[in-house]
Protein backbone atom coordinates (compact mmCIF):
# COMPACT_ATOMS: atom_id res chain seq x y z
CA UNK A 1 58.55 87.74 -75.21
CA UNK A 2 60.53 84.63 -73.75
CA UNK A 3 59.82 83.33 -70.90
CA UNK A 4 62.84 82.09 -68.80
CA UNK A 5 62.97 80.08 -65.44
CA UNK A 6 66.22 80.39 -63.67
CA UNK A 7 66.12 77.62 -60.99
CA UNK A 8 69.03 75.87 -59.00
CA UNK A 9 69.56 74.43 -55.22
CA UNK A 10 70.77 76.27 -52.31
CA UNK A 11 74.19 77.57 -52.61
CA UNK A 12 74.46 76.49 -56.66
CA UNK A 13 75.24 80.25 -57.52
CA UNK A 14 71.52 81.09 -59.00
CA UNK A 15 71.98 84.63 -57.92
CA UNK A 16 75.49 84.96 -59.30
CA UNK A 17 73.66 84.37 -62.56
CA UNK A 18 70.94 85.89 -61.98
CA UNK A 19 72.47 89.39 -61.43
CA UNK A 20 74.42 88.81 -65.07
CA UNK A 21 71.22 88.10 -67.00
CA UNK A 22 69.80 91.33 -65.43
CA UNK A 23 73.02 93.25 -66.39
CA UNK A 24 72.78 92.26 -69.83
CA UNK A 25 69.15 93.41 -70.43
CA UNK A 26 67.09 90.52 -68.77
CA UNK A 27 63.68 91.49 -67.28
CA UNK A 28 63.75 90.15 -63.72
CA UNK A 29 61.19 88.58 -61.65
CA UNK A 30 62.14 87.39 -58.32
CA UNK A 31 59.91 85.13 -56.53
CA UNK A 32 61.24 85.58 -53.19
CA UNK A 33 59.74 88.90 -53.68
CA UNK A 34 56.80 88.06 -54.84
CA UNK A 35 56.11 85.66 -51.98
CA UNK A 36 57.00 88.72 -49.34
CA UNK A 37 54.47 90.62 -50.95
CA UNK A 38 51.44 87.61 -51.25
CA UNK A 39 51.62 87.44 -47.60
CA UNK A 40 52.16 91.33 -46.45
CA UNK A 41 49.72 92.46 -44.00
CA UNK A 42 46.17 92.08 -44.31
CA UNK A 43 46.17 89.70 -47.38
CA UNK A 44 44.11 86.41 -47.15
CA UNK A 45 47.82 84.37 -47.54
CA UNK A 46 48.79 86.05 -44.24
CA UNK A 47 45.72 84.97 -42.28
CA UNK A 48 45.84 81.14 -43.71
CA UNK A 49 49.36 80.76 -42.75
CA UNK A 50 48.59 82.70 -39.04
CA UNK A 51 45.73 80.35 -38.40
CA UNK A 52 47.52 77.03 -39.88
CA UNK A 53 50.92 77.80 -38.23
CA UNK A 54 50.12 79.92 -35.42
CA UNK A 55 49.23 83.64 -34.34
CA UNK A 56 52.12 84.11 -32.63
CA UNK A 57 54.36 84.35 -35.75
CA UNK A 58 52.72 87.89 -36.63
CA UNK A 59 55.11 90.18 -35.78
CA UNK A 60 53.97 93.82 -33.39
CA UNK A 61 53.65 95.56 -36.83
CA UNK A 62 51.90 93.04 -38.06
CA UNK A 63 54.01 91.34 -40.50
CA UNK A 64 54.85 87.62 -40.43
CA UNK A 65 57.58 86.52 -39.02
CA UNK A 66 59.46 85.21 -41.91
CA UNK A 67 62.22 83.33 -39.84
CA UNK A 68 60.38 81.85 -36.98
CA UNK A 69 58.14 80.39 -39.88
CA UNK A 70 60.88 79.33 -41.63
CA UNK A 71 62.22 77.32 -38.56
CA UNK A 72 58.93 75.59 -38.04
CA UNK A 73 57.84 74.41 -40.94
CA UNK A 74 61.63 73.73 -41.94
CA UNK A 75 62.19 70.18 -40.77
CA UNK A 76 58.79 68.93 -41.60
CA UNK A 77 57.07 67.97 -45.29
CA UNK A 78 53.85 67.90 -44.72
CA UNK A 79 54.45 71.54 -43.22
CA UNK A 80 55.89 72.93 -45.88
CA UNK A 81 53.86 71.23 -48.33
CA UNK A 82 50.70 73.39 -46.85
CA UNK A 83 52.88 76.53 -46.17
CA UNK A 84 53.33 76.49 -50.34
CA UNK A 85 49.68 75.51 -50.95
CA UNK A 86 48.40 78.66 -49.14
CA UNK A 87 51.21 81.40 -50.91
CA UNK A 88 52.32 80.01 -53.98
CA UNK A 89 48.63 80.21 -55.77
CA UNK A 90 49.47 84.23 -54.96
CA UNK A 91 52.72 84.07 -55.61
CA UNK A 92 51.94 83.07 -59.35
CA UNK A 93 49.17 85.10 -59.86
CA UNK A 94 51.20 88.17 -58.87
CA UNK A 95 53.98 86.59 -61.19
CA UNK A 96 51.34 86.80 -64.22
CA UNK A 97 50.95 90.60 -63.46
CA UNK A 98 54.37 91.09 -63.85
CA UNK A 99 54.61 89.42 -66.68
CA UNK A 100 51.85 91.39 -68.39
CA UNK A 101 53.61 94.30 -66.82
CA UNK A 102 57.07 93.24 -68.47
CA UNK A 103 55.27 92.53 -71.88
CA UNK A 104 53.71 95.93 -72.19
CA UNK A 105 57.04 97.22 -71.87
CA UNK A 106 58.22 95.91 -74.67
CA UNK A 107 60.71 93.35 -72.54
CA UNK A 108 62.36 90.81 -74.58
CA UNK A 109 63.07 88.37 -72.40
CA UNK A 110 61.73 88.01 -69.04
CA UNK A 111 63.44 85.59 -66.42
CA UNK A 112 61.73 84.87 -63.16
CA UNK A 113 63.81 83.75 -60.25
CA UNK A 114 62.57 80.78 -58.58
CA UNK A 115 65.04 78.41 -56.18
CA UNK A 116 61.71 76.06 -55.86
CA UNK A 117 60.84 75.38 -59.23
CA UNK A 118 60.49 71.34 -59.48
CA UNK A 119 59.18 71.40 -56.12
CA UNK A 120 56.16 74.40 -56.09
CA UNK A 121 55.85 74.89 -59.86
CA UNK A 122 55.08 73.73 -63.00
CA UNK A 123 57.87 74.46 -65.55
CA UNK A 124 55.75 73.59 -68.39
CA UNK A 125 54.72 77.68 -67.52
CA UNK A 126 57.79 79.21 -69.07
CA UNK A 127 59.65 78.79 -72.54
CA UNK A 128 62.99 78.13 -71.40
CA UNK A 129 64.01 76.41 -67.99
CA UNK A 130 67.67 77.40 -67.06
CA UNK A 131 69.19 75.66 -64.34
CA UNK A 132 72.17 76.77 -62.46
CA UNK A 133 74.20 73.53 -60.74
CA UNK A 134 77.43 72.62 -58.70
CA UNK A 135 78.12 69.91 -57.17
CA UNK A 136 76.65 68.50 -53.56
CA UNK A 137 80.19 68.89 -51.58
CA UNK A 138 81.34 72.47 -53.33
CA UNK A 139 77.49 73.46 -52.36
CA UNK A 140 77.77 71.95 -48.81
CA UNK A 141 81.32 74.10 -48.60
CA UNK A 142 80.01 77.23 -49.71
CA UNK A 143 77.06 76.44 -46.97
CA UNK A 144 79.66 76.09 -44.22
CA UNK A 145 82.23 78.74 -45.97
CA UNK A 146 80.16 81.52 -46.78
CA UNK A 147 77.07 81.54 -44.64
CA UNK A 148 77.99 80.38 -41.41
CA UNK A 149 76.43 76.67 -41.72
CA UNK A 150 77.30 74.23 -39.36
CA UNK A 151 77.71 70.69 -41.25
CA UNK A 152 74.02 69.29 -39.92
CA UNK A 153 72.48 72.32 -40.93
CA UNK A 154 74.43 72.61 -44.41
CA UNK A 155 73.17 68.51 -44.66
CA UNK A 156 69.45 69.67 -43.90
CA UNK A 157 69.05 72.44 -46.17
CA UNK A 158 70.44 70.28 -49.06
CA UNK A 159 68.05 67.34 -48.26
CA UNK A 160 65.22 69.69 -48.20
CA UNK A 161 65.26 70.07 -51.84
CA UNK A 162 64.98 67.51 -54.39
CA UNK A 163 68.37 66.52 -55.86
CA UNK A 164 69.83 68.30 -58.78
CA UNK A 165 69.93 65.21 -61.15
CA UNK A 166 66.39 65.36 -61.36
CA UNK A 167 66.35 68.84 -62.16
CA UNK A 168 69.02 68.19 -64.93
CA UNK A 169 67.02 65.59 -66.79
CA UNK A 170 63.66 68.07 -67.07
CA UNK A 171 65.98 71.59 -67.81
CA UNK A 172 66.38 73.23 -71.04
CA UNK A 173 69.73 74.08 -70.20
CA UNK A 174 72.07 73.36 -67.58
CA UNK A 175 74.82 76.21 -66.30
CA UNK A 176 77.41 74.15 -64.05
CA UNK A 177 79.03 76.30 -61.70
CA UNK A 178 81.99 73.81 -60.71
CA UNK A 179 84.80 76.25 -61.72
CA UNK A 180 86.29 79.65 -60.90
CA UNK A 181 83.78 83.03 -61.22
CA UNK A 182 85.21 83.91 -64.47
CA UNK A 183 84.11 80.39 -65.97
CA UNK A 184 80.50 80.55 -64.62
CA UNK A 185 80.22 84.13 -66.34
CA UNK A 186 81.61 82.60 -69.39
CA UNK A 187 78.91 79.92 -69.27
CA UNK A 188 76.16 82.30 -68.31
CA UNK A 189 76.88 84.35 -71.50
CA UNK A 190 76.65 81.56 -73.47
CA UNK A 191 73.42 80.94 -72.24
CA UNK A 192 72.46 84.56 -72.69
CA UNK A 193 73.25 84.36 -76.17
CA UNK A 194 71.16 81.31 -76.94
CA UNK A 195 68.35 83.13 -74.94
CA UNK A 196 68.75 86.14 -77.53
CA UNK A 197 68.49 83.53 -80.47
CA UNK A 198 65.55 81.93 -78.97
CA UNK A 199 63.73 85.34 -78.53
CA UNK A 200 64.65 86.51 -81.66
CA UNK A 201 63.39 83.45 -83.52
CA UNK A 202 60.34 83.57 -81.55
CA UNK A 203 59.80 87.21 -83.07
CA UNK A 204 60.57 86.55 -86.59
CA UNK A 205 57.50 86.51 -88.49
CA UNK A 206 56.38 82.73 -90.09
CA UNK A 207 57.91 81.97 -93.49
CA UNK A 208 55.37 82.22 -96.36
């Protein structure tokens, strides 16, 4: 089984490529999911963060409030730096399961979703690190375009995450999504394929 880390900064189209992978046979693992679930109600993840952060960001039904955390810890390193010391330890060992999970099935290759790769992670963990890229001003557009961004916030979101030359130098492969949608599928499928050759060779048995 391969294991494949799609990665890429805010706005980059990650998803876009994401949701192609999965269409053409990928085994998905999304960490955004994953972390949800680490901190649902009545896990220990949930009661670090409510007495680090605050009790008032559990929700009536007891949930955390995702958002309000999000805003507080947002503008602040050191924050966020012990906000991903208390979930990602869960967050990766619920990754393992589903990577067991995948393998029993039989999946091929497996690619796990994570936007925060460089910055939570180790990506000595997977086989393959895939990282989706665009340029800083057509991801500060889409920012402002698509979601609503005003230019400060599209400017802080950006700077929150560590810049995507680093990211280029320590990735297996880079998918730049600087063109129109039908390029970046073209690209993706290229990738695809190599991912295919990779788990393939990875299967063949060892020459004699």
């Amino acid at each position: 089984m391969l294991r494949v880390a799609l990665t890429g900064n805010v706005a980059a189209g990650k998803s876009t490529v994401l949701a192609l992978f999965e269409r053409w046979g990928a085994a998905v693992i999304d960490a955004d999911a994953l972390a949800r679930e680490a901190v649902a109600p009545g896990t220990p993840a949930l009661a670090a963060i409510l007495k680090c952060f605050g009790a008032d960001l559990a929700l009536p039904d007891g949930s955390l409030d995702r958002a309000k955390l999000r805003r507080r810890v947002f503008g602040d390193r050191t924050q966020r730096e012990a906000l991903n010391a208390i979930v990602h330890p869960d967050v990766r060992r619920l990754e393992v399961m589903r990577l067991d999970e995948a393998q029993a099935r039989g999946a091929e290759i497996v690619v796990s979703d994570i936007p925060l790769l460089f910055e939570v992670a180790n990506p000595a963990d997977w086989d393959v690190v895939v990282l989706v890229d665009a340029p800083e001003a057509t991801r500060r557009r889409r920012l402002e375009n698509s979601r609503g961004y005003s230019a400060a916030e599209a400017d802080e979101v950006i700077r929150a995450q560590l810049p995507s030359e680093l990211k280029r130098a320590k990735s297996h492969i880079v998918i730049d999504n600087d063109g129109t949608p039908e390029t970046l599928e073209q690209r993706a499928r290229a990738t695809w394929d190599a991912l295919r050759v990779e788990a393939a060779r990875r299967r063949a048995p060892p020459a004699p």
